[in-house]
Protein backbone atom coordinates (compact mmCIF):
# COMPACT_ATOMS: atom_id res chain seq x y z
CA UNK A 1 -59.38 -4.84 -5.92
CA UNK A 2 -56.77 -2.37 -4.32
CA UNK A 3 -53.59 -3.23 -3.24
CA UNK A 4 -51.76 -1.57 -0.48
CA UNK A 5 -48.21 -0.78 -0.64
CA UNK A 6 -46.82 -0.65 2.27
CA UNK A 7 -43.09 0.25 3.16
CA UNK A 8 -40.54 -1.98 2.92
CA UNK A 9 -37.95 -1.62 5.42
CA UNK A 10 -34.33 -1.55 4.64
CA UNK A 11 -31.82 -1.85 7.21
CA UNK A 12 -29.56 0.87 8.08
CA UNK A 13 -25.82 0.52 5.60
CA UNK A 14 -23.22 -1.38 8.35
CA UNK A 15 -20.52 1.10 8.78
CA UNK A 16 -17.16 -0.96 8.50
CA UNK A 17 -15.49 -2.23 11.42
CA UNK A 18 -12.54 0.12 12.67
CA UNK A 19 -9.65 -0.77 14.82
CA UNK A 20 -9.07 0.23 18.05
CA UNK A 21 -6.10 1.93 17.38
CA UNK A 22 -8.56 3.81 14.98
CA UNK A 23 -11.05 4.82 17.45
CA UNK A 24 -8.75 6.34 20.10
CA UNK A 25 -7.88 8.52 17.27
CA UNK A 26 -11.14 9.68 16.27
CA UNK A 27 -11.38 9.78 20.11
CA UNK A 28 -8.42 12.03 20.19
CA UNK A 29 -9.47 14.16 17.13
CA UNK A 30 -13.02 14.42 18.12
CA UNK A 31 -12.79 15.18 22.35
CA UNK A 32 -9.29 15.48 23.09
CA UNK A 33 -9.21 12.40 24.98
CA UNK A 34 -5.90 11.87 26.88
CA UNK A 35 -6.64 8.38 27.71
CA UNK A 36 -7.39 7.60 23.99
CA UNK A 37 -3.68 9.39 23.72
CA UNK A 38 -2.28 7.44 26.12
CA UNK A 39 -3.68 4.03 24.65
CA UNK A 40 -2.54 5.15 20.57
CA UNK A 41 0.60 6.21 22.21
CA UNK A 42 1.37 2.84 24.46
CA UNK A 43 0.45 0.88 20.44
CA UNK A 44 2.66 2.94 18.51
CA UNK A 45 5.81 4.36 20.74
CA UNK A 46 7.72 0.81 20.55
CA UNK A 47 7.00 0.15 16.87
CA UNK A 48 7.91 3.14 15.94
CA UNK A 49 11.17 2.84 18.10
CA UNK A 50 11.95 0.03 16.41
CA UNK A 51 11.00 1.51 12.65
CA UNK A 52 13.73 4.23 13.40
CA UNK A 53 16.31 1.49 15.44
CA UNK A 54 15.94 -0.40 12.05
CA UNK A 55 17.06 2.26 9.89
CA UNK A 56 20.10 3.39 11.79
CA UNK A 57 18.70 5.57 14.32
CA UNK A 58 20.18 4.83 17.83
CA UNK A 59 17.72 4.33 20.37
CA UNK A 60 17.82 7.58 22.47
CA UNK A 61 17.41 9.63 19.64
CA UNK A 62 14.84 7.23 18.62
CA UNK A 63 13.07 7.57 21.64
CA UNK A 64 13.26 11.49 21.06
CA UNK A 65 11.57 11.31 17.31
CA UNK A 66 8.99 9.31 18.91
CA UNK A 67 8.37 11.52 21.51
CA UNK A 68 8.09 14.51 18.01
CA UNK A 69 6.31 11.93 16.28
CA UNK A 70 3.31 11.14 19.04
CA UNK A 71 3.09 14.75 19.94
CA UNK A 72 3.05 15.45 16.17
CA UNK A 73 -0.01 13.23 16.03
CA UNK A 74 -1.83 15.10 18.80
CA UNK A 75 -1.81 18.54 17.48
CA UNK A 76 -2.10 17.47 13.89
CA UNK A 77 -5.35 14.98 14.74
CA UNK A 78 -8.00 17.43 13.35
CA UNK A 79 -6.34 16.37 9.79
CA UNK A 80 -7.06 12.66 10.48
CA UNK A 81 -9.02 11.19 8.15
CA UNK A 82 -10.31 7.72 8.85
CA UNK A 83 -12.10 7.31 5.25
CA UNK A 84 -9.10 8.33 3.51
CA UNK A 85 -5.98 6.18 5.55
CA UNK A 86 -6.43 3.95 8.65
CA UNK A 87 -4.26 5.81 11.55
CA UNK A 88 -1.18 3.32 11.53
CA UNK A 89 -0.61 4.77 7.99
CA UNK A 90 -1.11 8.05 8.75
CA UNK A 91 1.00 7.88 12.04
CA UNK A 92 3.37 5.96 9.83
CA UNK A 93 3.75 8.80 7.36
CA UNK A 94 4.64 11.47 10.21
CA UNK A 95 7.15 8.91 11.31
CA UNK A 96 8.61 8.52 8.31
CA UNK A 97 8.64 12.82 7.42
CA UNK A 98 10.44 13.01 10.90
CA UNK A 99 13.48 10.53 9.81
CA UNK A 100 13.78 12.02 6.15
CA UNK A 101 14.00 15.49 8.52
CA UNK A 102 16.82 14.29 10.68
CA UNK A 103 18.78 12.53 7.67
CA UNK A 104 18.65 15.62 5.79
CA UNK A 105 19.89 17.61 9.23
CA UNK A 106 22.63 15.27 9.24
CA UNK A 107 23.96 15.11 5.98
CA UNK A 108 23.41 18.36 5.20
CA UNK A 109 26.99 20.11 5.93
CA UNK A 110 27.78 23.41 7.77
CA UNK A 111 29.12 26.49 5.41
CA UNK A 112 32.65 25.82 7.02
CA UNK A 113 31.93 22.78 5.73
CA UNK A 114 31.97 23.04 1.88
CA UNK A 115 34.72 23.13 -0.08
CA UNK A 116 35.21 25.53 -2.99
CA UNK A 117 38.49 23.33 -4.58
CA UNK A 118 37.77 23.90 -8.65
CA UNK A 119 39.89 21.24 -8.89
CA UNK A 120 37.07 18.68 -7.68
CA UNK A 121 34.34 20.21 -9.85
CA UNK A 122 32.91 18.16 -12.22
CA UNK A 123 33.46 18.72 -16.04
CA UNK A 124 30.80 19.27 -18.40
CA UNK A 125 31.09 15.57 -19.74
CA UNK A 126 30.66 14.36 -16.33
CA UNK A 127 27.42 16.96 -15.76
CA UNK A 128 26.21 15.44 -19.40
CA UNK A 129 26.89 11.71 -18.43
CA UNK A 130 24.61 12.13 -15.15
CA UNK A 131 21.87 13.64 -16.87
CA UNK A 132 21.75 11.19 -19.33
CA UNK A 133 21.50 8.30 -16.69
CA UNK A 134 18.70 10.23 -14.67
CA UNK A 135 16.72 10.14 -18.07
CA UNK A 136 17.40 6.68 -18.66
CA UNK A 137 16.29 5.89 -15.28
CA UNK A 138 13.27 7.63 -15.55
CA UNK A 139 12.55 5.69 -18.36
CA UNK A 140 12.74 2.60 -16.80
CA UNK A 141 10.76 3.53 -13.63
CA UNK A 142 8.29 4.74 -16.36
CA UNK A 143 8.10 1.46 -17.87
CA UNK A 144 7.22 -0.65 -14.68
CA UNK A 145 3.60 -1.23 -14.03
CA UNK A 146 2.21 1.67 -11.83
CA UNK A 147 1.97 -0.90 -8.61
CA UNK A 148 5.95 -1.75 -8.96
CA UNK A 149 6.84 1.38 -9.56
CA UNK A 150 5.28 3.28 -6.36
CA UNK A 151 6.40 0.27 -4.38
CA UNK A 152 10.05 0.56 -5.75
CA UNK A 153 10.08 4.76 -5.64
CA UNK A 154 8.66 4.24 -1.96
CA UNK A 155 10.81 1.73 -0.82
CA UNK A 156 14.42 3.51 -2.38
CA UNK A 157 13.93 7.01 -3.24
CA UNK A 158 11.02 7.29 -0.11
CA UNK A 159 13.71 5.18 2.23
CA UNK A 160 10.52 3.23 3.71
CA UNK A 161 10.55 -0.17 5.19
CA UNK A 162 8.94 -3.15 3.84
CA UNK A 163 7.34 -3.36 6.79
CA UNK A 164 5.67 0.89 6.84
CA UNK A 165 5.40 0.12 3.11
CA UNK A 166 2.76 -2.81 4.48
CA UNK A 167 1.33 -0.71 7.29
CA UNK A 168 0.56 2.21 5.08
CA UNK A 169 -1.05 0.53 1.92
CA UNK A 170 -2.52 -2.25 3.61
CA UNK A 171 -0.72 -4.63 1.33
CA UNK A 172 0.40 -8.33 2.55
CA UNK A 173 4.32 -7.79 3.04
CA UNK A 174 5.23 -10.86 0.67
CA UNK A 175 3.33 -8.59 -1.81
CA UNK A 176 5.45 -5.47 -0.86
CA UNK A 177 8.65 -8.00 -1.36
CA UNK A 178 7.47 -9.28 -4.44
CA UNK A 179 6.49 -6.14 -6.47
CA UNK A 180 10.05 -4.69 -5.40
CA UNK A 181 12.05 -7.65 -6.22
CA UNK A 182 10.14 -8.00 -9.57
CA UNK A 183 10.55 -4.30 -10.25
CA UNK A 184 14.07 -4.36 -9.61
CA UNK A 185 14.15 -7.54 -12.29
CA UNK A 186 13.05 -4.95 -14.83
CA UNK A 187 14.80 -2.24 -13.72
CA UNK A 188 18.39 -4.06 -14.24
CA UNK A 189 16.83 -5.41 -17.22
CA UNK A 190 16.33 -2.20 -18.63
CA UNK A 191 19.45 -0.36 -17.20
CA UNK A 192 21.93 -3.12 -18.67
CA UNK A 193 23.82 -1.09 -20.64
CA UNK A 194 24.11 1.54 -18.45
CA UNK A 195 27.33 0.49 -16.46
């Protein structure tokens, strides 16, 4: 006796469930949609308001970065990626390019500015003493577990938020709070003797 194979059907993979905020972006990448623009852009102007309010940014200028920020988003959109970040991360990564931008405008002073007194200089002793601390600090970033230690770089040498630490690797914020506050443990643990 034969037996007849017949096919066996197998249901199509479920693609995973994206945000709304997520499809007006492809939306905006994909057809230019203004009203997808307009939707992403009524989501993300006050939050990001209030990302640069929090970090010292008054809220005119504020309002102005956005304004950079969202139209930032709209040019760039053929780069967005939906398998590799969801769009609050990668919106949150312009934002947060835009603010190192103006703190480096702001700090960084004018030629009439600098002052050429070899007085103030620092000695060689001083040059050596610095170095030597930068190594021993990059020891002891080096000896936190790779988690604390992008958290902890992120959070004080990338001047993010706890909060746009959360938004951009999808981590719970009490996990953002406790890999910095535990990586800071070890960091003063390790830096002791350096005072």
């Amino acid at each position: 006796m034969r037996m007849r194979r017949g096919k066996v059907k197998v249901p199509p993979p479920k693609q995973a469930e994206i945000s709304p905020q997520t499809a007006w972006m492809l939306a905006v990448r994909d057809a230019r949609d203004r009203g997808a623009f307009a939707q992403l852009y009524d989501h993300f102007a006050p939050r990001l308001k209030g990302f640069f309010m929090r970090g010292g940014v008054p809220a005119a200028q504020a309002e102005d970065i956005v304004q950079d920020v969202m139209l930032t988003a709209w040019h760039k959109a053929a780069q967005f990626d939906a398998q590799r970040a969801q769009v609050s991360a990668w919106i949150y990564q312009i934002a947060r390019n835009r603010h190192v931008d103006l703190l480096r405008r702001e700090s960084r002073p004018l030629p009439d500015d600098l002052d050429n007194d070899p007085a103030q200089e620092p000695d060689a002793s001083q040059i050596l003493a610095v170095e030597q601390e930068g190594e021993q600090l990059a020891r002891a970033l080096a000896a936190l577990s790779p988690e604390q230690r992008e958290i902890v770089e992120k959070a004080y040498l990338g001047e993010m938020t706890h909060q746009a630490l959360s938004h951009q690797t999808g981590l719970p914020l009490g996990t953002i709070k406790s890999r910095i506050r535990l990586g800071l443990e070890k960091l003063r643990h390790e830096l002791k003797g350096l005072r």
